[in-house]
N, C-alpha and C. Protein backbone atom coordinates (compact mmCIF):
# COMPACT_ATOMS: atom_id res chain seq x y z
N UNK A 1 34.76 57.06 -24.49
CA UNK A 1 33.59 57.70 -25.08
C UNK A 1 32.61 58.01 -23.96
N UNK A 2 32.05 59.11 -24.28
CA UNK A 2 31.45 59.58 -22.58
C UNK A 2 29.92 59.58 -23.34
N UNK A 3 29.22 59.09 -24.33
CA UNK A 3 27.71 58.45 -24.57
C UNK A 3 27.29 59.88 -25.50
N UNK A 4 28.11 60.93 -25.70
CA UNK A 4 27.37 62.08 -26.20
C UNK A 4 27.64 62.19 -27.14
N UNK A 5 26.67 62.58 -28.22
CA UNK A 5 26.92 63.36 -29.46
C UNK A 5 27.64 64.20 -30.20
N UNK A 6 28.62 64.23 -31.05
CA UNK A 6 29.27 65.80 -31.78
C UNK A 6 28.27 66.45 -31.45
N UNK A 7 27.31 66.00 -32.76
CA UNK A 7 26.37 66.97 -33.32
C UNK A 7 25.18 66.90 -32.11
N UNK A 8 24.60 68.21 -32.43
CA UNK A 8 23.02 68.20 -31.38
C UNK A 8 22.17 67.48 -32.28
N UNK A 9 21.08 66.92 -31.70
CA UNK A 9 19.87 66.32 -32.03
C UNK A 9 18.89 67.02 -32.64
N UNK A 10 18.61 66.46 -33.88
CA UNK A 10 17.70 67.27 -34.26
C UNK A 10 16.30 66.75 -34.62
N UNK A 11 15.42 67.30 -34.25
CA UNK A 11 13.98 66.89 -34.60
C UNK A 11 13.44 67.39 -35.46
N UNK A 12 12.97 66.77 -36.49
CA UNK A 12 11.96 67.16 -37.62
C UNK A 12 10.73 66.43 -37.64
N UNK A 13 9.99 67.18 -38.30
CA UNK A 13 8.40 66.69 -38.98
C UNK A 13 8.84 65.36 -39.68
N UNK A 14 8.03 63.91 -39.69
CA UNK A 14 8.16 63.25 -40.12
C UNK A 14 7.52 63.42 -41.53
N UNK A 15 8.03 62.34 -42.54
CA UNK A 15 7.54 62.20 -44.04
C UNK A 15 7.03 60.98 -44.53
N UNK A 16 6.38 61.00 -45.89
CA UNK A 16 5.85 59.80 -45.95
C UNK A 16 7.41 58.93 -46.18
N UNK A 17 8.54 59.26 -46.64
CA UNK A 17 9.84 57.90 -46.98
C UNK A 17 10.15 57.84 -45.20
N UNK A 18 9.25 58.16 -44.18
CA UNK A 18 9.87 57.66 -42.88
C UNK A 18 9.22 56.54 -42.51
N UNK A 19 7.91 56.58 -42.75
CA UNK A 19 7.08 55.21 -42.60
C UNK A 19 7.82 54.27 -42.44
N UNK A 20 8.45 53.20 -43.14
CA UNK A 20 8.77 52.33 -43.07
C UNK A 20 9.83 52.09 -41.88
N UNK A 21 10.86 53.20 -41.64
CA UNK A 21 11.50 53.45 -40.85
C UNK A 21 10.63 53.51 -38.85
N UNK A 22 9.76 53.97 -39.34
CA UNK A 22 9.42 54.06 -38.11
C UNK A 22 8.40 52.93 -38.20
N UNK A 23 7.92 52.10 -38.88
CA UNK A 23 7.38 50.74 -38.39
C UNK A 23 8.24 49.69 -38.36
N UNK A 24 9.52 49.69 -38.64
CA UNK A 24 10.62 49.22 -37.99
C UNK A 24 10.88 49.31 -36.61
N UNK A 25 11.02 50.48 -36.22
CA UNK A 25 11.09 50.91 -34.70
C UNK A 25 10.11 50.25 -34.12
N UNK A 26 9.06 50.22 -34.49
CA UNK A 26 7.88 49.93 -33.41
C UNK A 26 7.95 47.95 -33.37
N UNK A 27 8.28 47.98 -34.88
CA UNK A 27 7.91 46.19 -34.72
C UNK A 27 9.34 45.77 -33.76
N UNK A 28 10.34 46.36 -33.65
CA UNK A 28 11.69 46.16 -33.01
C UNK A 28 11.44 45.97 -31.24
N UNK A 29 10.84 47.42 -30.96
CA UNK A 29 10.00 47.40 -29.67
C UNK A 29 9.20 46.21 -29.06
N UNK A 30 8.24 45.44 -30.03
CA UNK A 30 7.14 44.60 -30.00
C UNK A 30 8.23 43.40 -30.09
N UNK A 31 8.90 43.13 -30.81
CA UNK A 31 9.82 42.35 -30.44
C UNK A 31 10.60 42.15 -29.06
N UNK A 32 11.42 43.12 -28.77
CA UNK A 32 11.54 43.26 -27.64
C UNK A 32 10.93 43.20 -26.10
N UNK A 33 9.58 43.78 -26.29
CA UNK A 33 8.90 43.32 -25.18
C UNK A 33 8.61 41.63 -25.04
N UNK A 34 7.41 41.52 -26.23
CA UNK A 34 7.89 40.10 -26.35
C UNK A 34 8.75 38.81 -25.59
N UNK A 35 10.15 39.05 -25.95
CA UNK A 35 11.19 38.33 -25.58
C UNK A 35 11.02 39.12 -23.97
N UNK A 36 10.62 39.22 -23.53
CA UNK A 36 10.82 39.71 -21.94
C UNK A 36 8.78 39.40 -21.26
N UNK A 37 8.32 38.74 -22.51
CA UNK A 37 6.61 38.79 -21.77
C UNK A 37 6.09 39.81 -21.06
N UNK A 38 5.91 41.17 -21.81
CA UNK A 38 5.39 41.76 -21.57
C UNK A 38 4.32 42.19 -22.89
N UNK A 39 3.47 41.35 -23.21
CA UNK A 39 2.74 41.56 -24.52
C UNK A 39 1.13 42.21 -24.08
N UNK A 40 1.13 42.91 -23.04
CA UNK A 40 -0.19 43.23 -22.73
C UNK A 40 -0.53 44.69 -23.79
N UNK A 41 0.71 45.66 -23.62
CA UNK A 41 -0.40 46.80 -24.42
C UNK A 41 0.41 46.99 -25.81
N UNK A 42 0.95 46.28 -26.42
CA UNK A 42 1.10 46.40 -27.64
C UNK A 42 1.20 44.90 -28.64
N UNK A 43 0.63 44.17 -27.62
CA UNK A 43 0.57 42.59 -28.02
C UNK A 43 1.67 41.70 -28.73
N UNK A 44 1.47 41.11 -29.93
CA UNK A 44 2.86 39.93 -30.22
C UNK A 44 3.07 40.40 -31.61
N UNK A 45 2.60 40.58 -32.52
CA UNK A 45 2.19 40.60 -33.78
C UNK A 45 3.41 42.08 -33.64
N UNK A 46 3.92 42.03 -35.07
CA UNK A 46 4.76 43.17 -35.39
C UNK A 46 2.95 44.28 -36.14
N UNK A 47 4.18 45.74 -35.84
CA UNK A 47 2.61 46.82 -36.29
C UNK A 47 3.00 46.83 -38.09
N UNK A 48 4.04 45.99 -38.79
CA UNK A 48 3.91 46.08 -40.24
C UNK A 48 3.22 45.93 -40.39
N UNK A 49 2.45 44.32 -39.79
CA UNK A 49 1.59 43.56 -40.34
C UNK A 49 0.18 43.96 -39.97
N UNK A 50 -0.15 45.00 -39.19
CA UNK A 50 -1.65 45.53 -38.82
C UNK A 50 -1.66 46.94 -39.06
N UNK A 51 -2.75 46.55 -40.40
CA UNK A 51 -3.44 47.44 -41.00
C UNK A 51 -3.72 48.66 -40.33
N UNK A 52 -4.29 48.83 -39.48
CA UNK A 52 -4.76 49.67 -38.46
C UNK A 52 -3.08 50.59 -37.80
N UNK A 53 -2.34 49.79 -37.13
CA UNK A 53 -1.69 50.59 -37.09
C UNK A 53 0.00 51.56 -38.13
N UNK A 54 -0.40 50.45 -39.39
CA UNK A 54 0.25 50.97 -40.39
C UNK A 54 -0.22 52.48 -40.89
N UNK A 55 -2.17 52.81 -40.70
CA UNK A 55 -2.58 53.60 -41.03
C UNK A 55 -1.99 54.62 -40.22
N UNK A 56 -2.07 54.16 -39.07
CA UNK A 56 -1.97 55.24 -38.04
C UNK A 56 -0.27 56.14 -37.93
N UNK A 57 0.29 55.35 -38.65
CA UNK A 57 1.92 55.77 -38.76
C UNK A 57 1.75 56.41 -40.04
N UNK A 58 1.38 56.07 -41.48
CA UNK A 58 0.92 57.03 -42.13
C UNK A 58 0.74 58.06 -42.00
N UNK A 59 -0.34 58.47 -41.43
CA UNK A 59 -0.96 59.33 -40.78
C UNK A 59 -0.20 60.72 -40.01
């Protein structure tokens, strides 16, 4: 397997049923740094759980 795709990549406008999906991604990230101590610019706390940036994925 040489890492590439059939299909091309496609980008779309996000929706509100992506939310959740993409505060997955981010709390996954925050996790990840985390486990490696790097908690300076997105701190420890998953972004489900803050209000603020739940809005902001909304958004």
């Amino acid at each position: 397997m040489n890492g590439t795709s059939a299909e091309p990549l496609k980008i779309r406008p996000g929706a509100a049923n992506d939310v959740a999906v993409v505060l997955g991604l981010f709390d996954r990230a925050v996790e990840w740094l985390v486990a490696r101590g790097r908690t300076g610019q997105w701190g420890t706390k998953p972004w489900s759980e803050n209000p603020k940036a739940v809005a902001l994925v909304e958004r």
